[in-house]
PDB file of N, CA and C in Angstrom:
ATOM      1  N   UNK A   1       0.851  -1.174   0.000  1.00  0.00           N
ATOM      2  CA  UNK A   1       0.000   0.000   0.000  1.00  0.00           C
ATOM      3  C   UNK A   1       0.900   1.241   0.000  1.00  0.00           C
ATOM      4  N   UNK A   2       0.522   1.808  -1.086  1.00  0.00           N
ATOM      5  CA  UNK A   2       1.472   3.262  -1.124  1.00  0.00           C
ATOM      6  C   UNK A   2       1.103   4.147   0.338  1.00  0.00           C
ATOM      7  N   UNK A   3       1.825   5.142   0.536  1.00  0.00           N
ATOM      8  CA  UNK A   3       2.300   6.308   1.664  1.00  0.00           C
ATOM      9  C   UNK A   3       0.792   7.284   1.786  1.00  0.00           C
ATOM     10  N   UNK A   4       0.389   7.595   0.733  1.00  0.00           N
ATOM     11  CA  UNK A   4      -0.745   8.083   0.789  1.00  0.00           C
ATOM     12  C   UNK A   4      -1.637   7.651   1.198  1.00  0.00           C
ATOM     13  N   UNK A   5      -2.225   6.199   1.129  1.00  0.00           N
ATOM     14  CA  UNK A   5      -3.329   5.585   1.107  1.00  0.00           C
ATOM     15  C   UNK A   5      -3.266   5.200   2.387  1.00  0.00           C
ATOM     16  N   UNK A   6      -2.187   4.517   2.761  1.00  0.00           N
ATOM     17  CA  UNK A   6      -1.618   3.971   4.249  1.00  0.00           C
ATOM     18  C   UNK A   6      -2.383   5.694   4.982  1.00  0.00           C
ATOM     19  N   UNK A   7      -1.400   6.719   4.654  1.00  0.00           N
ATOM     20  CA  UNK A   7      -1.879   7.898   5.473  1.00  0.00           C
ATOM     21  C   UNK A   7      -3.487   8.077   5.779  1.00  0.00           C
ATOM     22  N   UNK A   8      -4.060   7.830   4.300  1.00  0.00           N
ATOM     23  CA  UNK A   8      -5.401   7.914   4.361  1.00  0.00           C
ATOM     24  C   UNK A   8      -6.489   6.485   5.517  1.00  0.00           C
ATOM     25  N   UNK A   9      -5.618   5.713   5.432  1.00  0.00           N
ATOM     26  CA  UNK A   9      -6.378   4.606   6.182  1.00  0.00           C
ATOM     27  C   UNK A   9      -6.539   5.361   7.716  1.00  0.00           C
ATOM     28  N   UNK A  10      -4.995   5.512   8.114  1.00  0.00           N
ATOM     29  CA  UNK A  10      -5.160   5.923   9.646  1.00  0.00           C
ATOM     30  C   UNK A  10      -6.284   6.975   9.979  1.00  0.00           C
ATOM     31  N   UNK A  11      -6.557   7.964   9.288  1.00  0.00           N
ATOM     32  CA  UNK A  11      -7.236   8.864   9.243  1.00  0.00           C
ATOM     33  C   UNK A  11      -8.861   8.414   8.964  1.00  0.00           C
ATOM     34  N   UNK A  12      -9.174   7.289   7.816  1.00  0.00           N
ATOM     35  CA  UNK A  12     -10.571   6.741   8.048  1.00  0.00           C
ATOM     36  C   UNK A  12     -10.908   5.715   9.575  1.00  0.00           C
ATOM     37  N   UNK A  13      -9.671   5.100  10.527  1.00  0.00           N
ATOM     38  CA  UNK A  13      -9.982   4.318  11.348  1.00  0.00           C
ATOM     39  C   UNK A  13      -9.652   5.085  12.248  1.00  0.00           C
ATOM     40  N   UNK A  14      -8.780   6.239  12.549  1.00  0.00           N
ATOM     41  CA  UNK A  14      -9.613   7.033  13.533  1.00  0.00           C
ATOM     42  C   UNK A  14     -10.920   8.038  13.550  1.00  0.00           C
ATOM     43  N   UNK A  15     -11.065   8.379  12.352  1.00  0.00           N
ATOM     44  CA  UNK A  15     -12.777   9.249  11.956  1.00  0.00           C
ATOM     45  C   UNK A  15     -13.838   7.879  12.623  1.00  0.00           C
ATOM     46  N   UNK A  16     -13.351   6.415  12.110  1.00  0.00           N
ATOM     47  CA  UNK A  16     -14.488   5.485  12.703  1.00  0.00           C
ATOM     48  C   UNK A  16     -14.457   5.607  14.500  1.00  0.00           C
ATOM     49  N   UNK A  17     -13.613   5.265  15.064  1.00  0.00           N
ATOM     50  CA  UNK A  17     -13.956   5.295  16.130  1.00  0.00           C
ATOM     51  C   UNK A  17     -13.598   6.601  17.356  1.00  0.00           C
ATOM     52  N   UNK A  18     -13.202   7.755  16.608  1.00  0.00           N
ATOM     53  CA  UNK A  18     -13.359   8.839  16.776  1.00  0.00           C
ATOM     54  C   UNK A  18     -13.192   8.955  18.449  1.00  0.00           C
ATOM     55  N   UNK A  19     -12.034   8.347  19.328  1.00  0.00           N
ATOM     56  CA  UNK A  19     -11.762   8.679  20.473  1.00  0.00           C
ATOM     57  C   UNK A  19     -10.127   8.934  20.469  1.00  0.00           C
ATOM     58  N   UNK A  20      -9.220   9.334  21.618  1.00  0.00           N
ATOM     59  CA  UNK A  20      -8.318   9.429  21.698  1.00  0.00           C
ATOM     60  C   UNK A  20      -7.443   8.170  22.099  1.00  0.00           C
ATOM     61  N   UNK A  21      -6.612   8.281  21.333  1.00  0.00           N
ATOM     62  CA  UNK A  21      -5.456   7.183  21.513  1.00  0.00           C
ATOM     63  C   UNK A  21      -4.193   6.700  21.457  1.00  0.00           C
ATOM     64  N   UNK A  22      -3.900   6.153  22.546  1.00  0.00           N
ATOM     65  CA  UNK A  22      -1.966   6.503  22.382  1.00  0.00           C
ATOM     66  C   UNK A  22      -1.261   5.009  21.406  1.00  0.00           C
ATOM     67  N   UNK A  23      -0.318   5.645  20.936  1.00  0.00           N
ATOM     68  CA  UNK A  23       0.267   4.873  19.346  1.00  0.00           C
ATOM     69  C   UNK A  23       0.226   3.849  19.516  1.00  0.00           C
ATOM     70  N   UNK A  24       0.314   3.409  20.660  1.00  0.00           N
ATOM     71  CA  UNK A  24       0.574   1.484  20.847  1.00  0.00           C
ATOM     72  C   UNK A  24      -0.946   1.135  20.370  1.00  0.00           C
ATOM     73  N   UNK A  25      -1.897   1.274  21.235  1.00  0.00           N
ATOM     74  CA  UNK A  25      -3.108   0.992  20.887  1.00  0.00           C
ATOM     75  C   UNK A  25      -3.607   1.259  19.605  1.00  0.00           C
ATOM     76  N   UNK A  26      -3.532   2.414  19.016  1.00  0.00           N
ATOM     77  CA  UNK A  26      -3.805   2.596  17.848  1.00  0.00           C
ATOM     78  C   UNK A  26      -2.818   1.568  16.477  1.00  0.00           C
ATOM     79  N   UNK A  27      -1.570   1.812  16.948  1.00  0.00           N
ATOM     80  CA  UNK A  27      -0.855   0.412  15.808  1.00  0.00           C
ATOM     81  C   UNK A  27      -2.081  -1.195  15.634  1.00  0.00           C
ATOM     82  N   UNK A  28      -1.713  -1.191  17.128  1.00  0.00           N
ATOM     83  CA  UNK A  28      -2.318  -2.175  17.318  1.00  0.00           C
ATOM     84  C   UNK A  28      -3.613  -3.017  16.682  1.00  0.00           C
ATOM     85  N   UNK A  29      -4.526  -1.206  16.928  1.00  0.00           N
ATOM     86  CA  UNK A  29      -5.973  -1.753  16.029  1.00  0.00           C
ATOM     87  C   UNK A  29      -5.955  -1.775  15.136  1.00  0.00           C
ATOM     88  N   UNK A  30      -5.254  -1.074  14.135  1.00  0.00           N
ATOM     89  CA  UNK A  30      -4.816  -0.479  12.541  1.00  0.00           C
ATOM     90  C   UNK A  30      -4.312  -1.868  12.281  1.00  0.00           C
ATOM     91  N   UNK A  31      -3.649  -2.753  13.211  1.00  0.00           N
ATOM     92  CA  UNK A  31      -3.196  -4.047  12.487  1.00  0.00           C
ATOM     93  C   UNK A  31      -4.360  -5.370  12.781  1.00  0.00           C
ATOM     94  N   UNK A  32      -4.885  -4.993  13.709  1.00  0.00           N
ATOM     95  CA  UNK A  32      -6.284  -5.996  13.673  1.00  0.00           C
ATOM     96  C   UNK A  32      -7.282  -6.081  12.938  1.00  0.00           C
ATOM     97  N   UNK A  33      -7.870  -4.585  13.037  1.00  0.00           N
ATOM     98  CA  UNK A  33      -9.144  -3.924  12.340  1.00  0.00           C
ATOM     99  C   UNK A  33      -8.683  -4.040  10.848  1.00  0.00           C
ATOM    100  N   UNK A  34      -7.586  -3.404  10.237  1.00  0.00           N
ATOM    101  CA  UNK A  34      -7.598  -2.828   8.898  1.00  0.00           C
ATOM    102  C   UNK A  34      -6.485  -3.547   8.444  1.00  0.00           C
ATOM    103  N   UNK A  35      -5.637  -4.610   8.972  1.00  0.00           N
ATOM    104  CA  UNK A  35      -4.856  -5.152   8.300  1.00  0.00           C
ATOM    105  C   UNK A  35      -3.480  -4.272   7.886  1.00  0.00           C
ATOM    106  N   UNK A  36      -3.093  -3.127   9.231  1.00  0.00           N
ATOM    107  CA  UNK A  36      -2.282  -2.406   8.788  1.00  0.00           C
ATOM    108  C   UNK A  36      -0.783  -2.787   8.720  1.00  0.00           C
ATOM    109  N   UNK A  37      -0.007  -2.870   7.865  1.00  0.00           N
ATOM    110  CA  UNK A  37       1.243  -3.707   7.304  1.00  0.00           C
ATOM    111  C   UNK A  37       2.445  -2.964   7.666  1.00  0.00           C
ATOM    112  N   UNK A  38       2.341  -1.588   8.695  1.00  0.00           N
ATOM    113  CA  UNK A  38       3.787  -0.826   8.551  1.00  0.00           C
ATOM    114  C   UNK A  38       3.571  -1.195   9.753  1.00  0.00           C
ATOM    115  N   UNK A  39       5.231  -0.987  10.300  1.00  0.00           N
ATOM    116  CA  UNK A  39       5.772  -0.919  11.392  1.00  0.00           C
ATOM    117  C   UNK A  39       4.946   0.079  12.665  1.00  0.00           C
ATOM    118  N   UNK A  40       5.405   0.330  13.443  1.00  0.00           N
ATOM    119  CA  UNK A  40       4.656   0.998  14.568  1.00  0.00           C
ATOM    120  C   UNK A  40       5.665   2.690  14.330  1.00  0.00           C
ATOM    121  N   UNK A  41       6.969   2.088  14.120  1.00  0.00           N
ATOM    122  CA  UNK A  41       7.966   3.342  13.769  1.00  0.00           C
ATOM    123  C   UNK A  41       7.396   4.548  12.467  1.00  0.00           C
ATOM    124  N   UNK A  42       7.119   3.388  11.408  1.00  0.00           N
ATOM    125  CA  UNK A  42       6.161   4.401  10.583  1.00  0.00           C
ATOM    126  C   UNK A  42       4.726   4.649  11.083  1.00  0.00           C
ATOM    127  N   UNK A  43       3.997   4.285  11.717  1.00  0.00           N
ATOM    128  CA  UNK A  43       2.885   4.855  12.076  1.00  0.00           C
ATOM    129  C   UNK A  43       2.985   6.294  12.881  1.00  0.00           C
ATOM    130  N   UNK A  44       4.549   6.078  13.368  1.00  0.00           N
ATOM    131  CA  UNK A  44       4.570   7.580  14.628  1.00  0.00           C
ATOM    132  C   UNK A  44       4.662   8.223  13.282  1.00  0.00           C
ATOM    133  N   UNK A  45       5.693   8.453  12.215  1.00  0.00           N
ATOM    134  CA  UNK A  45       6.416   9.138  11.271  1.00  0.00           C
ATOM    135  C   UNK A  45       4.784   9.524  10.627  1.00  0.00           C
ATOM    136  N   UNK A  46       3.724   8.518  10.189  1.00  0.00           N
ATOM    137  CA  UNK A  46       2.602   9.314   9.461  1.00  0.00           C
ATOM    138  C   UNK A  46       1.886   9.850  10.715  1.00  0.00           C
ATOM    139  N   UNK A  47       1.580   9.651  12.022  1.00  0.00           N
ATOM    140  CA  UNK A  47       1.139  10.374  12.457  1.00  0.00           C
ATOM    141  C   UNK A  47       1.623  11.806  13.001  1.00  0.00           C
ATOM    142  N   UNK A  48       3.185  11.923  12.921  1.00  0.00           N
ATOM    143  CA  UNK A  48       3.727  13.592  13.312  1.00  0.00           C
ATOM    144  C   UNK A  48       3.179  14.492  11.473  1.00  0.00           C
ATOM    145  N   UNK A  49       3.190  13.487  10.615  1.00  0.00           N
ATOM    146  CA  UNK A  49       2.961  14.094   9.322  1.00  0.00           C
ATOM    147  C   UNK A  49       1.439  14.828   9.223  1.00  0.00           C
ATOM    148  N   UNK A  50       0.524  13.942   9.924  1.00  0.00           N
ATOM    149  CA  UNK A  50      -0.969  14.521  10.307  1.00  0.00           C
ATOM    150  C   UNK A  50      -0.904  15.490  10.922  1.00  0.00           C
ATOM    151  N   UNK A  51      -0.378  15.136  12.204  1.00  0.00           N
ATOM    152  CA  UNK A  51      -0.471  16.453  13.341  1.00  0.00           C
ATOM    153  C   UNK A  51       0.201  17.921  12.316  1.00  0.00           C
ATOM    154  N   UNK A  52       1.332  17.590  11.685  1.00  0.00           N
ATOM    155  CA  UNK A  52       2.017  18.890  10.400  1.00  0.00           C
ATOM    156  C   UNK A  52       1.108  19.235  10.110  1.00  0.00           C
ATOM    157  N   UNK A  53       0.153  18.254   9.494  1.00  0.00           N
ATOM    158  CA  UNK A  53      -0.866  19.083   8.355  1.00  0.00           C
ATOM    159  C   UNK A  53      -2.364  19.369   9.559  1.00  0.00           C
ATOM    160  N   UNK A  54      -2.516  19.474  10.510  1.00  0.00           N
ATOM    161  CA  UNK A  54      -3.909  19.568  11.087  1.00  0.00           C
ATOM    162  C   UNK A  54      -4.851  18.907  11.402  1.00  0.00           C
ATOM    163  N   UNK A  55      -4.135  17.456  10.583  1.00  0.00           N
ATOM    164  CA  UNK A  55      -5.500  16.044  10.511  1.00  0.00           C
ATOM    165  C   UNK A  55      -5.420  15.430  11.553  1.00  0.00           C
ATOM    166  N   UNK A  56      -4.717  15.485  12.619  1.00  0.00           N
ATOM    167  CA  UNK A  56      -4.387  14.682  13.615  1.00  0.00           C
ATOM    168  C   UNK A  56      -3.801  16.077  15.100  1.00  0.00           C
ATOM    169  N   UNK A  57      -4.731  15.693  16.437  1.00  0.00           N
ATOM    170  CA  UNK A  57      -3.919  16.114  17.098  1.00  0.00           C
ATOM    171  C   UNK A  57      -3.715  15.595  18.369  1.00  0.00           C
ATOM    172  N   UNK A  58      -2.097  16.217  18.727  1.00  0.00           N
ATOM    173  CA  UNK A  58      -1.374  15.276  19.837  1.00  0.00           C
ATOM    174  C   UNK A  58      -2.035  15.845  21.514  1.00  0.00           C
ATOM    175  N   UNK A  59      -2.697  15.451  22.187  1.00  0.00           N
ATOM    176  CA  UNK A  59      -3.387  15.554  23.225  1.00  0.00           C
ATOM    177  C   UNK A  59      -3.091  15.192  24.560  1.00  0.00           C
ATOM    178  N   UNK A  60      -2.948  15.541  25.816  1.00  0.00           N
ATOM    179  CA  UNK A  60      -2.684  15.461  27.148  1.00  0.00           C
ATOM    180  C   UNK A  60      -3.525  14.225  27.368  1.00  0.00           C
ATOM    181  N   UNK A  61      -2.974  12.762  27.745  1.00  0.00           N
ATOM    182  CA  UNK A  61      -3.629  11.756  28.420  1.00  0.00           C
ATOM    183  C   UNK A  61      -4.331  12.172  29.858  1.00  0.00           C
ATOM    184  N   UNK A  62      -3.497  12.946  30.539  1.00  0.00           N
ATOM    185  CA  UNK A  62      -4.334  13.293  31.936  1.00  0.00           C
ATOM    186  C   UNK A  62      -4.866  14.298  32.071  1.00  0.00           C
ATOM    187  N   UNK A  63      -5.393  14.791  31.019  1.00  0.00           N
ATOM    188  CA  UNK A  63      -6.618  16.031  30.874  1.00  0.00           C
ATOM    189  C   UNK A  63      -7.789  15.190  30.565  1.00  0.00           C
ATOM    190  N   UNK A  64      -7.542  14.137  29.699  1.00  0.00           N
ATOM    191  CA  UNK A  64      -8.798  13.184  29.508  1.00  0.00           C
ATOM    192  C   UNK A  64      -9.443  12.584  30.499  1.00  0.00           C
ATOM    193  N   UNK A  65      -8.581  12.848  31.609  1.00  0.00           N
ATOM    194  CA  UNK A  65      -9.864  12.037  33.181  1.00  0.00           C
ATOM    195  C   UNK A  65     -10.257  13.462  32.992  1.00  0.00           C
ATOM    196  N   UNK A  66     -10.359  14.469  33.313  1.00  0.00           N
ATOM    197  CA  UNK A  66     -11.390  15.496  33.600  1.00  0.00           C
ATOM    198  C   UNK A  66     -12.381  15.836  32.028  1.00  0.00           C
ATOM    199  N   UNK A  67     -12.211  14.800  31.107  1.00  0.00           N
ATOM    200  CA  UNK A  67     -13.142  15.204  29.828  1.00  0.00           C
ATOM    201  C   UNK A  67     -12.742  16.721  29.105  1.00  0.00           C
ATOM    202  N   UNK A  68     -11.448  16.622  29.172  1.00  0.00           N
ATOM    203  CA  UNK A  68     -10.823  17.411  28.734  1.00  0.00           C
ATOM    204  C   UNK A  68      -9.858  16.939  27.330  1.00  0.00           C
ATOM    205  N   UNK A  69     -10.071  17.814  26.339  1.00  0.00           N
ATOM    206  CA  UNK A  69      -9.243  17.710  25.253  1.00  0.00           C
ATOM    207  C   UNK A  69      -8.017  18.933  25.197  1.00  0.00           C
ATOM    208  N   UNK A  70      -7.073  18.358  25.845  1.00  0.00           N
ATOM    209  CA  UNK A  70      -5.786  19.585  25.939  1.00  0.00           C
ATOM    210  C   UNK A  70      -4.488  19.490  24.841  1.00  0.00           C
ATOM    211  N   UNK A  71      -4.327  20.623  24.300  1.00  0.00           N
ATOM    212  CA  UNK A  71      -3.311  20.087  22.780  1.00  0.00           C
ATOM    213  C   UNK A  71      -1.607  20.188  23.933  1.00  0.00           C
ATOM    214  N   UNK A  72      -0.927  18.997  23.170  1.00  0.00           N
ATOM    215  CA  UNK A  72       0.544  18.967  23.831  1.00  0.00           C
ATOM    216  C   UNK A  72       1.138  19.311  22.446  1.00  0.00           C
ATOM    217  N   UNK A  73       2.128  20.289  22.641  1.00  0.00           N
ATOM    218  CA  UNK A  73       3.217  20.856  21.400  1.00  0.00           C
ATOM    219  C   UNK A  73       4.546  19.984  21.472  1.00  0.00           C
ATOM    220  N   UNK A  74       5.060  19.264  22.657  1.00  0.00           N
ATOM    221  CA  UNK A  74       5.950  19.280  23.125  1.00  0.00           C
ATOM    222  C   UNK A  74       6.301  17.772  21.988  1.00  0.00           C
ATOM    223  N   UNK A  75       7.273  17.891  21.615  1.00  0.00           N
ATOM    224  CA  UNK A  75       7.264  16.273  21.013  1.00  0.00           C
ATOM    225  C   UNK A  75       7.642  15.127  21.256  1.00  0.00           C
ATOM    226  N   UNK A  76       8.630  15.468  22.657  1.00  0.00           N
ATOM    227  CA  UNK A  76       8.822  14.819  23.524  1.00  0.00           C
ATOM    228  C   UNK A  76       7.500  13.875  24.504  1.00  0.00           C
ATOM    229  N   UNK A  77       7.000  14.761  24.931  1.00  0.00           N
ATOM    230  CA  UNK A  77       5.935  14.892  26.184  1.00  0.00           C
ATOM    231  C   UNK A  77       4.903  13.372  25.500  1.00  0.00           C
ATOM    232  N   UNK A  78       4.797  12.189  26.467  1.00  0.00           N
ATOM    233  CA  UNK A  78       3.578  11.406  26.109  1.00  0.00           C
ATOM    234  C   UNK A  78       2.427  11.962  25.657  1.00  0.00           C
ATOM    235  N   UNK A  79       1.376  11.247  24.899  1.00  0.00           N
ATOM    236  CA  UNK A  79       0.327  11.673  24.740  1.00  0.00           C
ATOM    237  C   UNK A  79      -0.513  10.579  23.855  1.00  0.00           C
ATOM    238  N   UNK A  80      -1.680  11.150  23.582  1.00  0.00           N
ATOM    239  CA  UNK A  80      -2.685  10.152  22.692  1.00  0.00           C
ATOM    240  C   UNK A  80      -2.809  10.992  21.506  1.00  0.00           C
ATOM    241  N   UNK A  81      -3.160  10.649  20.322  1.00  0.00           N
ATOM    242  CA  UNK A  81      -3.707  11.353  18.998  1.00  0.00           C
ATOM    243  C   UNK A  81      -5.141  11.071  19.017  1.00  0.00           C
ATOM    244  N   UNK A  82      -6.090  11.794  18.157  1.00  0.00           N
ATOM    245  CA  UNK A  82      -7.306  12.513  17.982  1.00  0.00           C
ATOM    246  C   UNK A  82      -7.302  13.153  16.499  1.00  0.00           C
ATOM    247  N   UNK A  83      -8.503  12.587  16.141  1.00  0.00           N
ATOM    248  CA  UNK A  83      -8.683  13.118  14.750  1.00  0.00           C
ATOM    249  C   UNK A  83      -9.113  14.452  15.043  1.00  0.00           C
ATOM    250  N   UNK A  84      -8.899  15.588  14.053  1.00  0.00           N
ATOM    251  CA  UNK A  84      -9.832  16.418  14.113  1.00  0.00           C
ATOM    252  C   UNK A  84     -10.690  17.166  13.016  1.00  0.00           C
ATOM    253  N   UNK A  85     -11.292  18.160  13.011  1.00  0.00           N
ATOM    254  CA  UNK A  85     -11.855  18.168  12.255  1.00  0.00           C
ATOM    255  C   UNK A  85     -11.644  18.361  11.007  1.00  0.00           C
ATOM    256  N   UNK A  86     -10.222  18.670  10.493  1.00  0.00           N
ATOM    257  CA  UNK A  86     -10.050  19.221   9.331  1.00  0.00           C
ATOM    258  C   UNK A  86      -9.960  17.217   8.854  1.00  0.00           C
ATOM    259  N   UNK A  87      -8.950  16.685   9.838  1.00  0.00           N
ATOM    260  CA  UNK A  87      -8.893  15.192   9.276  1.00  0.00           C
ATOM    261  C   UNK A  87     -10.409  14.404   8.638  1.00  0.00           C
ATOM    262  N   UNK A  88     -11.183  14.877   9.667  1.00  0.00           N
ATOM    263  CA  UNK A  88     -12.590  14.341   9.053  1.00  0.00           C
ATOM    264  C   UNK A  88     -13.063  15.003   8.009  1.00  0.00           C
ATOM    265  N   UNK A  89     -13.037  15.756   7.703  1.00  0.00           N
ATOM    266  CA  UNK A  89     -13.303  16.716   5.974  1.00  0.00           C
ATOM    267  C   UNK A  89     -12.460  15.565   5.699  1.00  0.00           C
ATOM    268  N   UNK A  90     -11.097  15.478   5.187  1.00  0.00           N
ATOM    269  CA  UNK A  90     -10.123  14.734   4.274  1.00  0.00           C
ATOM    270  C   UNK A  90     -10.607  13.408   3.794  1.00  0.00           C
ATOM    271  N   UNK A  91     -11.470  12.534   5.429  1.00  0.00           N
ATOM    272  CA  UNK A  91     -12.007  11.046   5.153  1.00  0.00           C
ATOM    273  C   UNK A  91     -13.391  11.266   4.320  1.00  0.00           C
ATOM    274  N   UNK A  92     -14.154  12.548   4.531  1.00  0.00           N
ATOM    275  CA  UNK A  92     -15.696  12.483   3.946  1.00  0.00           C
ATOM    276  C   UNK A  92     -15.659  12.729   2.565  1.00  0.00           C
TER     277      UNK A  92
END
């Protein structure tokens, strides 16, 4: 599967289940659910490429106990990814 399409998958299987999630879990389902064939190393590499473009963003795990969606810049700093809305335009 070419770079694009791969990009485009992650982006239709998080628009499907549309919660936040940190990379392990998300590899994980992308290889259960959708049969996803890259490494976990390229999944970070297309997902910093989302967060670049707006389709994806990187989010505070412990803002989510208070039902909080908090953006982390840091690229270091843990966190979960989240589609957002421009990503969901891209899947519709």
């Amino acid at each position: 599967m070419p770079k694009p399409e791969a990009k485009a998958l992650v982006l239709e299987f998080m628009a499907e289940y549309d919660v936040p999630m940190p990379p392990t879990v998300l590899y994980r389902s992308l290889r259960l659910k959708k049969n996803f064939t890259y490494s976990d190393e390229t999944l970070l590499n297309y997902l910093g490429e989302l967060v670049d473009s707006d389709a994806v963003l990187r989010v505070d795990p412990a803002a989510l106990e208070n039902r909080e969606i908090v953006p982390v810049s840091d690229a270091d700093t843990r966190c979960y990814y989240v589609i957002t809305d421009t990503g969901r335009e891209r899947v519709a």
